[in-house]
Every structure is written in C-alpha cells, then in structure tokens.
PDB file of N, CA and C in Angstrom:
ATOM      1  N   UNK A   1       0.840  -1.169   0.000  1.00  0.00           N
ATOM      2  CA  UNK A   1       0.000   0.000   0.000  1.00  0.00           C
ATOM      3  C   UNK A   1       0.886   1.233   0.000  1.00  0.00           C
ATOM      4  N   UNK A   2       0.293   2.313  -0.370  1.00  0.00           N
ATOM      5  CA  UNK A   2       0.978   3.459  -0.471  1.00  0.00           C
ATOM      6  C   UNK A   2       0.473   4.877   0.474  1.00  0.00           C
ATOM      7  N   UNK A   3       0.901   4.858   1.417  1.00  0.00           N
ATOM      8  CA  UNK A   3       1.033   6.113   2.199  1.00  0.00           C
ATOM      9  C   UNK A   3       1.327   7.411   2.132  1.00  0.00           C
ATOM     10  N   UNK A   4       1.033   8.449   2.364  1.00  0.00           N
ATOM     11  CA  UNK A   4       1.285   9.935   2.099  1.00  0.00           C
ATOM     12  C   UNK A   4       0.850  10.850   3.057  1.00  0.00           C
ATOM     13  N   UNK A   5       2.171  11.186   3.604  1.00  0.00           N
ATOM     14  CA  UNK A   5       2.179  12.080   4.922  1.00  0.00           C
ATOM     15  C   UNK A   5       2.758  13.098   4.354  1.00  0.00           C
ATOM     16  N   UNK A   6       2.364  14.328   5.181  1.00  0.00           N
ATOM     17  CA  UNK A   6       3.082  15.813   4.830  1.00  0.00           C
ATOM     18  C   UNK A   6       2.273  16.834   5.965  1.00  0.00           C
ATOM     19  N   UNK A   7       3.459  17.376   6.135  1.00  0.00           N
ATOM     20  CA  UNK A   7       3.700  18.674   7.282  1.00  0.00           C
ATOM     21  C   UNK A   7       3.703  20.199   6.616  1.00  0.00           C
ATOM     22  N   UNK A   8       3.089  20.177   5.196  1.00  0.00           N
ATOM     23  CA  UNK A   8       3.447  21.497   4.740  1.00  0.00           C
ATOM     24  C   UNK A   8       3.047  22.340   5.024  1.00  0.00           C
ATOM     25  N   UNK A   9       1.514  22.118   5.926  1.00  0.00           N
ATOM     26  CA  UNK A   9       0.846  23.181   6.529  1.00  0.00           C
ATOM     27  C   UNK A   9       0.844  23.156   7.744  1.00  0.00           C
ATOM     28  N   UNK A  10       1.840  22.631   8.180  1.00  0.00           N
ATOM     29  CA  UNK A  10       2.499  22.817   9.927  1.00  0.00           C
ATOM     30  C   UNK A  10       3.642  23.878  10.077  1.00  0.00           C
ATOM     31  N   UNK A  11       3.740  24.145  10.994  1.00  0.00           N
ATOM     32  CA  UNK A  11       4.862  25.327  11.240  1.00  0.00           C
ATOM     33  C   UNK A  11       4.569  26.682  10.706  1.00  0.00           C
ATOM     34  N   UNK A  12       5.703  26.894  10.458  1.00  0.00           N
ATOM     35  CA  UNK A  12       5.662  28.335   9.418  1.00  0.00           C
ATOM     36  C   UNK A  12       6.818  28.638   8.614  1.00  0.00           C
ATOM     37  N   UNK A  13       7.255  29.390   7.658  1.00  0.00           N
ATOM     38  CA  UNK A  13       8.484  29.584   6.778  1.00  0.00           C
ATOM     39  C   UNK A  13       9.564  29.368   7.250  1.00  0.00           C
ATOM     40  N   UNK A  14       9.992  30.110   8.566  1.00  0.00           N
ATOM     41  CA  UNK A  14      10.994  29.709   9.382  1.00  0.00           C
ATOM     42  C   UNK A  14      11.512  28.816  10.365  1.00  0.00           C
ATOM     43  N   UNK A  15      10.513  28.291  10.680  1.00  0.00           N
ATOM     44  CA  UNK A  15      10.737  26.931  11.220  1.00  0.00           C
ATOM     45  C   UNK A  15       9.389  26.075  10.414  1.00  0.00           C
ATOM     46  N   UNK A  16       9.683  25.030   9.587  1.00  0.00           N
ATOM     47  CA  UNK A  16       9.037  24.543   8.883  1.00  0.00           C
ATOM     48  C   UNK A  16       9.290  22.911  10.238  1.00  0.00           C
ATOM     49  N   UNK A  17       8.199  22.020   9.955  1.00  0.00           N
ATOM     50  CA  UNK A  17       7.879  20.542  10.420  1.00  0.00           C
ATOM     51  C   UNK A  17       8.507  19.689   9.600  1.00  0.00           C
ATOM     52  N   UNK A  18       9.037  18.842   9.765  1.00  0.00           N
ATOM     53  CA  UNK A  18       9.951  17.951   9.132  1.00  0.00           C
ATOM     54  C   UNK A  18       8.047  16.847   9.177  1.00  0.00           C
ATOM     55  N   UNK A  19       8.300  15.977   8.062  1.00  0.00           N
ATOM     56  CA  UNK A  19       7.271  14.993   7.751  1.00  0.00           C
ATOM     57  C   UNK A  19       8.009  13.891   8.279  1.00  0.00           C
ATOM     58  N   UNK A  20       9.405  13.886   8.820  1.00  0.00           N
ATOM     59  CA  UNK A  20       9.959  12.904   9.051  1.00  0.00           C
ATOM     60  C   UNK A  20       9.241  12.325  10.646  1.00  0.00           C
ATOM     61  N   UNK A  21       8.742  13.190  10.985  1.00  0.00           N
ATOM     62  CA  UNK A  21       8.316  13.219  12.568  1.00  0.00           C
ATOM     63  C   UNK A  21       7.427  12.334  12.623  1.00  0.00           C
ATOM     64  N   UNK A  22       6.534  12.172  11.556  1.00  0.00           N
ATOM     65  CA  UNK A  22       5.655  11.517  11.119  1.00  0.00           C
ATOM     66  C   UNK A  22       5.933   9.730  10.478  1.00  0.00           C
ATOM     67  N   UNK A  23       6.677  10.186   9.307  1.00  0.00           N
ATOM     68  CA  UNK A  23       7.253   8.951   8.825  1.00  0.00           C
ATOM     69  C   UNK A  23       7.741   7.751   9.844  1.00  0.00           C
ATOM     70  N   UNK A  24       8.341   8.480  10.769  1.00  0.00           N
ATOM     71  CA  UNK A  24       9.093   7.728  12.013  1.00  0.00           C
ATOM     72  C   UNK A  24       7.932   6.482  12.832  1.00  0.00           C
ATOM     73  N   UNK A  25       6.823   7.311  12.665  1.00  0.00           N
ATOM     74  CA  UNK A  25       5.684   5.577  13.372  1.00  0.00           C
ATOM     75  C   UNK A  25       5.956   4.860  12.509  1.00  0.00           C
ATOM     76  N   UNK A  26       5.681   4.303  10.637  1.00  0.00           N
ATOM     77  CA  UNK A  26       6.271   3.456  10.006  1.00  0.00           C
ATOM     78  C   UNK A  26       7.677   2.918  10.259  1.00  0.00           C
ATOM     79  N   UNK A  27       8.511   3.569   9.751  1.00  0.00           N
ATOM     80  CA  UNK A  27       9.875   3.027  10.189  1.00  0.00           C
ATOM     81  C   UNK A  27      10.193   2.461  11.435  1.00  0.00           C
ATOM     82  N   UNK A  28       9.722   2.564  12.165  1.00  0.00           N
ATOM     83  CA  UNK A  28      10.171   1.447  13.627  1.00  0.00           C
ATOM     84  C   UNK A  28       9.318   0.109  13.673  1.00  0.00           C
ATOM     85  N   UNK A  29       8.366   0.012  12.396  1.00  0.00           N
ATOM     86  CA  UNK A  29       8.050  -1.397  12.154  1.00  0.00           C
ATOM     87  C   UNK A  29       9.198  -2.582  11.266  1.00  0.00           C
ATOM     88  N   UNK A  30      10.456  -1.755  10.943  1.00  0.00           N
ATOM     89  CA  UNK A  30      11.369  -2.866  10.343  1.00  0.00           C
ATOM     90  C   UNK A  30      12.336  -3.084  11.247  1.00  0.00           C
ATOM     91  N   UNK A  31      12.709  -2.305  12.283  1.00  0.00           N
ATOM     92  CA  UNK A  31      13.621  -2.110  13.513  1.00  0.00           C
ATOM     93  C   UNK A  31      13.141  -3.068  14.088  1.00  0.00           C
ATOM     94  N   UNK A  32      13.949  -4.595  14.277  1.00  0.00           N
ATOM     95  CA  UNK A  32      13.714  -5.429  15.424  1.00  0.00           C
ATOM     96  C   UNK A  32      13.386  -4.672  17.090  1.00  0.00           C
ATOM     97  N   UNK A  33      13.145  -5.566  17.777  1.00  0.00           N
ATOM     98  CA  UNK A  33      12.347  -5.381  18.996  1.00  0.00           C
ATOM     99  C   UNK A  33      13.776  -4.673  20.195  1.00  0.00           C
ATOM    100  N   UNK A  34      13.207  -3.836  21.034  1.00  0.00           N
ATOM    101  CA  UNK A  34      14.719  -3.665  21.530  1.00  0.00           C
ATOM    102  C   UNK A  34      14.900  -4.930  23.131  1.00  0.00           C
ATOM    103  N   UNK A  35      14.198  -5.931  23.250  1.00  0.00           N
ATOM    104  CA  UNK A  35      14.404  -7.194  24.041  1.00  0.00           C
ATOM    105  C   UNK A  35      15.149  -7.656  23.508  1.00  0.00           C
ATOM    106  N   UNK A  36      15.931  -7.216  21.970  1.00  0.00           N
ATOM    107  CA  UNK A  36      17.298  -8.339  21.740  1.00  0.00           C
ATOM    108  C   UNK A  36      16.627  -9.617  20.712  1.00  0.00           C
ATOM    109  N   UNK A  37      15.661  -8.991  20.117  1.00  0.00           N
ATOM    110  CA  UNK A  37      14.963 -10.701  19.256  1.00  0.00           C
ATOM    111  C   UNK A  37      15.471 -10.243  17.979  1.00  0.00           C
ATOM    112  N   UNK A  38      15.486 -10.722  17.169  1.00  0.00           N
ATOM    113  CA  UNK A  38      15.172 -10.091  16.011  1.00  0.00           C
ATOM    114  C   UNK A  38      14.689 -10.064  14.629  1.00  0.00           C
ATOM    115  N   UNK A  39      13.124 -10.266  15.563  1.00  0.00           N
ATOM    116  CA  UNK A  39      11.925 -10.075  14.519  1.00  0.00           C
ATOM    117  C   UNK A  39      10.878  -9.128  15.511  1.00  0.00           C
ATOM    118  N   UNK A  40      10.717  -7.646  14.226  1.00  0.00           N
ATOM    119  CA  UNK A  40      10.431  -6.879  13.857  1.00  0.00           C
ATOM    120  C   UNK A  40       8.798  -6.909  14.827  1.00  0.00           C
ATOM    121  N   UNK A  41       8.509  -5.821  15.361  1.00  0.00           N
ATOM    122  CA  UNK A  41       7.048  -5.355  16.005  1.00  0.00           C
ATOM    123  C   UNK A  41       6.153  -6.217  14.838  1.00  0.00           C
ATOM    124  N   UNK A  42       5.194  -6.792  15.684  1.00  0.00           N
ATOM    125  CA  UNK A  42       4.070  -7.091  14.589  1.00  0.00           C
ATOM    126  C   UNK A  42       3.485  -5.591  14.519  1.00  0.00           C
ATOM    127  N   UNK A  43       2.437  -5.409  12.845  1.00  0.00           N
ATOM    128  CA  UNK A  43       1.391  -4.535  12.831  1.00  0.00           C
ATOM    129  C   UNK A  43       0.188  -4.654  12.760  1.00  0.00           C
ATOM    130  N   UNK A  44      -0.556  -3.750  13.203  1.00  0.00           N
ATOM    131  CA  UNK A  44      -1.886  -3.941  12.814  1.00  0.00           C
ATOM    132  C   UNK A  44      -2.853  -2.660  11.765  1.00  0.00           C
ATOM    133  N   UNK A  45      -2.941  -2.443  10.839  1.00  0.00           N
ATOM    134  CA  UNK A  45      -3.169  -1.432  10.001  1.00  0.00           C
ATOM    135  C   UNK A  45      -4.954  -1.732   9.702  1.00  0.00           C
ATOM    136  N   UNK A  46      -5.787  -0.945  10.099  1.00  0.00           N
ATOM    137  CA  UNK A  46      -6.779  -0.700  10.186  1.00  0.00           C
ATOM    138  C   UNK A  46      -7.565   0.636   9.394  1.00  0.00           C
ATOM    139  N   UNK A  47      -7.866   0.593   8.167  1.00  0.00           N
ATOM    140  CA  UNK A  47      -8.732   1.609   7.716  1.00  0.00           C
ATOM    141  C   UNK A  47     -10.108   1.131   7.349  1.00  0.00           C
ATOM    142  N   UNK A  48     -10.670   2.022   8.273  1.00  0.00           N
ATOM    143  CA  UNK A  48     -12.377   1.394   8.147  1.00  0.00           C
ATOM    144  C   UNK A  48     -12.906   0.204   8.392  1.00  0.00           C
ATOM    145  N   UNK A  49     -13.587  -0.999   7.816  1.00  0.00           N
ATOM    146  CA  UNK A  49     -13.556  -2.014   8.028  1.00  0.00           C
ATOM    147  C   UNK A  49     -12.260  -2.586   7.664  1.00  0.00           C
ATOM    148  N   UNK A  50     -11.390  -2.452   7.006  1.00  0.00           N
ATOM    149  CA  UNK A  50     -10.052  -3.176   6.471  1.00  0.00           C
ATOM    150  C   UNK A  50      -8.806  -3.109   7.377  1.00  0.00           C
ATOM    151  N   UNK A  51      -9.010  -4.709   7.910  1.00  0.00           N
ATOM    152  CA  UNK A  51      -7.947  -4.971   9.411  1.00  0.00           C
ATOM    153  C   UNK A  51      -7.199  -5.823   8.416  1.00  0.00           C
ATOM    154  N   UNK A  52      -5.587  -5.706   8.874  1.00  0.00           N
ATOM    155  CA  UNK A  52      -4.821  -6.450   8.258  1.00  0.00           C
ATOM    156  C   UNK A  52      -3.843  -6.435   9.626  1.00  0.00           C
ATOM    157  N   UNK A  53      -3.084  -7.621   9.904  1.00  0.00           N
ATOM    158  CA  UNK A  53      -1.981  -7.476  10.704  1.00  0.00           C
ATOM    159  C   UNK A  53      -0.791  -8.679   9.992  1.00  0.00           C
ATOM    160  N   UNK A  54       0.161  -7.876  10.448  1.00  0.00           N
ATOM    161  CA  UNK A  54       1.654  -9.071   9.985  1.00  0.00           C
ATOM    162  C   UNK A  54       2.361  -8.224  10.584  1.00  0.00           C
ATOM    163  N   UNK A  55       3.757  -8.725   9.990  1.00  0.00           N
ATOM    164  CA  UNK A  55       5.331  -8.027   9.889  1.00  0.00           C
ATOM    165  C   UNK A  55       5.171  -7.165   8.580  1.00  0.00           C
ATOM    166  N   UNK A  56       6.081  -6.311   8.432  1.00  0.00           N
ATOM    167  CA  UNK A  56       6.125  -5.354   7.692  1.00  0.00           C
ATOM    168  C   UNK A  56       7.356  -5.768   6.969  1.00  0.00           C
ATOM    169  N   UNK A  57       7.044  -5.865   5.516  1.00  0.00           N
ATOM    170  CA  UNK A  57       8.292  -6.654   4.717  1.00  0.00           C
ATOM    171  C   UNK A  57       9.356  -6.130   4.246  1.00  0.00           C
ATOM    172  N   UNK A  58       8.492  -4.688   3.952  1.00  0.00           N
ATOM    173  CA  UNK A  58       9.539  -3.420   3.372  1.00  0.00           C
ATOM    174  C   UNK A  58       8.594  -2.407   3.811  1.00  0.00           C
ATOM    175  N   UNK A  59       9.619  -1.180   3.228  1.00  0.00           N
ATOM    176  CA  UNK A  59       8.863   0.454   3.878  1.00  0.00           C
ATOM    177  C   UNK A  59      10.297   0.795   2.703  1.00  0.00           C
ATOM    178  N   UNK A  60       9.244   1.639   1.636  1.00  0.00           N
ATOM    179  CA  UNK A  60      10.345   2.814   1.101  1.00  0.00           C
ATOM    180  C   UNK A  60       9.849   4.177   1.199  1.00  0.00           C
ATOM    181  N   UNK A  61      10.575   5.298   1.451  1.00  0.00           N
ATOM    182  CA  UNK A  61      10.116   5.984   1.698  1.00  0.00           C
ATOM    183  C   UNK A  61      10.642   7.062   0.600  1.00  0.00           C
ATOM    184  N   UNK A  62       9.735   7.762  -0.001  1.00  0.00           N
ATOM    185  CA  UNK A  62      10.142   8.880  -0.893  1.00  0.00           C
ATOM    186  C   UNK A  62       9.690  10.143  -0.661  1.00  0.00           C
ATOM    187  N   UNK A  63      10.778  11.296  -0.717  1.00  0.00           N
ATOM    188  CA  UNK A  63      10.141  13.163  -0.254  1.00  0.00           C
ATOM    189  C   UNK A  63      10.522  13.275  -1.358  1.00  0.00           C
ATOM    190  N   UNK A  64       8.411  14.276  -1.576  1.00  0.00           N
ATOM    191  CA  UNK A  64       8.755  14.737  -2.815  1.00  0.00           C
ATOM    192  C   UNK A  64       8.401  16.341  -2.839  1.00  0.00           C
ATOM    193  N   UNK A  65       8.344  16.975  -1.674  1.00  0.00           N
ATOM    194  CA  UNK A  65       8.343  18.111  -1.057  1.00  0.00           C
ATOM    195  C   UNK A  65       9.510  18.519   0.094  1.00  0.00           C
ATOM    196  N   UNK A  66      10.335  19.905  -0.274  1.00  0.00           N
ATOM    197  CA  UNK A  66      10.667  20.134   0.784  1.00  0.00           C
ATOM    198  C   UNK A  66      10.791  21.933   0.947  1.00  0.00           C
ATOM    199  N   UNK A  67      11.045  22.135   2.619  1.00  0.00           N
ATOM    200  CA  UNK A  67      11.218  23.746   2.663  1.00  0.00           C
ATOM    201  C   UNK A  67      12.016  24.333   1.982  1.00  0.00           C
ATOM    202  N   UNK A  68      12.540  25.586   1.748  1.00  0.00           N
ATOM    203  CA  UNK A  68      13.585  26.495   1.330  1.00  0.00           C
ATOM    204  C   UNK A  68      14.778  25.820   2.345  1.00  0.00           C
ATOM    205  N   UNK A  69      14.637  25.713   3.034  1.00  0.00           N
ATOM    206  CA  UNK A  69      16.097  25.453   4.425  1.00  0.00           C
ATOM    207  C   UNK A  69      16.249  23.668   4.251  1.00  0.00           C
ATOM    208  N   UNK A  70      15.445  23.190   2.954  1.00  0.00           N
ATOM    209  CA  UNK A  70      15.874  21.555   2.794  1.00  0.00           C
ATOM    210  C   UNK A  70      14.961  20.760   3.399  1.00  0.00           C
ATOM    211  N   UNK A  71      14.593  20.860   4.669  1.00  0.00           N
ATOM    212  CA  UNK A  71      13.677  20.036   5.454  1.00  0.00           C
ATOM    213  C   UNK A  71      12.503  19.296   4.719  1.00  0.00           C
ATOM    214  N   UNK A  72      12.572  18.143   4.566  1.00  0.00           N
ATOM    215  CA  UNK A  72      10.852  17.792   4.046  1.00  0.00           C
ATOM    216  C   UNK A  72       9.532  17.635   4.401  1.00  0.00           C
ATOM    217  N   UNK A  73       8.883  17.692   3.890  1.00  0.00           N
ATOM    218  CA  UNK A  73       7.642  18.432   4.124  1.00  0.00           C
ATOM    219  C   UNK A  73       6.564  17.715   3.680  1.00  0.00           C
ATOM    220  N   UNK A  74       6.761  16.814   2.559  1.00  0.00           N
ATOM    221  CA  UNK A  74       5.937  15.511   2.129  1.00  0.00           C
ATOM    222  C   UNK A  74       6.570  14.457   1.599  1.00  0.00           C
ATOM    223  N   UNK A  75       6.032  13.136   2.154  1.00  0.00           N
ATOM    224  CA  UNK A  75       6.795  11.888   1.365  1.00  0.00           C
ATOM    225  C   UNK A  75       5.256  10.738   1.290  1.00  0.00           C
ATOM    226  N   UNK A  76       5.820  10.253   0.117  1.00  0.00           N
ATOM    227  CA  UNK A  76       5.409   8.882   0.132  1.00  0.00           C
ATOM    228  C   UNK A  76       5.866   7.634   0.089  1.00  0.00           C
ATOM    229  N   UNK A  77       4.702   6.832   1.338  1.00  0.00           N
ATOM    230  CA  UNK A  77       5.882   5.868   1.915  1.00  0.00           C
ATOM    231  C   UNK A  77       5.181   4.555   0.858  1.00  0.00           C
ATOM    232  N   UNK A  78       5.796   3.664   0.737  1.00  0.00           N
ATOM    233  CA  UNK A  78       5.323   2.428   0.004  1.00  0.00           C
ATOM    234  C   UNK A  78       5.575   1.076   1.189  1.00  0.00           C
ATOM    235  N   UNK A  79       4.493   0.455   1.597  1.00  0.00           N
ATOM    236  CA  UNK A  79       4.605  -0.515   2.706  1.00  0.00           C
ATOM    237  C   UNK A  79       3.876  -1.759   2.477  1.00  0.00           C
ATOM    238  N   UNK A  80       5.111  -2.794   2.461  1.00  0.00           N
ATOM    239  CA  UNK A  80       4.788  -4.117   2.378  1.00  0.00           C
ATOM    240  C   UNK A  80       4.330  -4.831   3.388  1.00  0.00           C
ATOM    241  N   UNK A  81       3.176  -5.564   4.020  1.00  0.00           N
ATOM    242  CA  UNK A  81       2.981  -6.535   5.013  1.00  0.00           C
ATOM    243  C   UNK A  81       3.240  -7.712   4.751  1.00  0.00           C
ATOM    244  N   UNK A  82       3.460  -8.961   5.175  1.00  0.00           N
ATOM    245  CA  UNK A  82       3.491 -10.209   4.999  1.00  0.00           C
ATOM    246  C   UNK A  82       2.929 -10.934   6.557  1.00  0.00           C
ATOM    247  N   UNK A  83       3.194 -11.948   6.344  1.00  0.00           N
ATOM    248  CA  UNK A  83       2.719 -12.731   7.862  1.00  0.00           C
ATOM    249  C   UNK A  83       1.165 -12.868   8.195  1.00  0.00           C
ATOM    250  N   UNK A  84       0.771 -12.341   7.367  1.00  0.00           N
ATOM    251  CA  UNK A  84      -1.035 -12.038   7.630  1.00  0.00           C
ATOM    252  C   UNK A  84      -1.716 -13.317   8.134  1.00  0.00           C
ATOM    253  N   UNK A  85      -2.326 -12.958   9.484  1.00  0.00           N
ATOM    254  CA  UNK A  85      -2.932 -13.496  10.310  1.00  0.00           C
ATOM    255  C   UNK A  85      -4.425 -14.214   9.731  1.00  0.00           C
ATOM    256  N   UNK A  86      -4.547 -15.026   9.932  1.00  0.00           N
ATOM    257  CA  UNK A  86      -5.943 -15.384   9.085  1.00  0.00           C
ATOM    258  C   UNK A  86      -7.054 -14.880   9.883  1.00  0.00           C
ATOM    259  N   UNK A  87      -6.993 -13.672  10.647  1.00  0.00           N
ATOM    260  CA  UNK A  87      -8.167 -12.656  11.110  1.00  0.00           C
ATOM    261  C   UNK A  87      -8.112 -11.710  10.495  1.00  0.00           C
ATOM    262  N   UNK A  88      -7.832 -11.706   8.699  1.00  0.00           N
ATOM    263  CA  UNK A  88      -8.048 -10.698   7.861  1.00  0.00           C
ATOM    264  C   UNK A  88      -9.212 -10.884   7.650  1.00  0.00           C
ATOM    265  N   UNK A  89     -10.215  -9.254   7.815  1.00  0.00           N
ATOM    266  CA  UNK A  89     -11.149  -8.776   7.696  1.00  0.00           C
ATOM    267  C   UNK A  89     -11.608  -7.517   6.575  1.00  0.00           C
ATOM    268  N   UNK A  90     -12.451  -7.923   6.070  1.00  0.00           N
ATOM    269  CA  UNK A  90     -12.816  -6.658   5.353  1.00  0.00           C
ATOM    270  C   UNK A  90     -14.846  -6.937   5.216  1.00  0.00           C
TER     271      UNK A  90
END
C-alpha cells in the first residue's frame, strides 16, 4: 500500500515541520524489537472495516516536497505486510 504524509501546513516559513516526525511511526516497524529478538514489532493497520496485521516486509520511503532550508515536508511511503494473520477482515 501506499502512504502519504506531509507537514506542509504545519509550522511556518521559518521553522518549517519535518514529515519525518511523522514517517518515524512506520519506520520502527522494520527495527527489530529492543528485548534483543530479532523479529520486527508485529502490525496492525486498520482503515475502516479493512484490518490487516503481519510483519512489515519493506517500507520505502520517498520526499517529494521540501522547505527552502531543505527540510521535508511531504513523502510517500510504500509498505509491504506479509505474515497475515488469518483474522483478515474486510
């Protein structure tokens, strides 16, 4: 699935919101557990009726917005699940 976060209408010119602040709940789903295991937080991704849970297989993340001072401001993330629980619902 494909995700799209952005902070462009957070902050203001001079201190602009990094989207990274954001991005960061995805990305700590490929980061093993910090108990020392290493396999990855399960997820559970829920829009509307559509429950899905697994491991997260990949996460790429692309900014295709950023401030004058560099910071980005929008990305889209691309996120793979696998492991899917057979309590997939829709």
């Amino acid at each position: 699935m494909d995700l799209v976060f952005d902070s462009a209408d957070e902050g203001s010119a001079d201190a602009p919101v990094s989207v990274r602040e954001k991005t960061r709940i995805v990305e700590r789903y490929v980061v093993p557990n910090s108990d020392n295991s290493q396999t990855p937080p399960r997820l559970r991704f829920e829009w509307n009726d559509l429950v899905v849970s697994g491991l997260v297989e990949s996460v790429d993340i692309n900014f295709d917005l950023f401030a004058s001072d560099g910071t980005p401001l929008r990305a889209k993330v691309s996120l793979s699940i696998k492991e899917q629980e057979p309590k997939y619902q829709l």
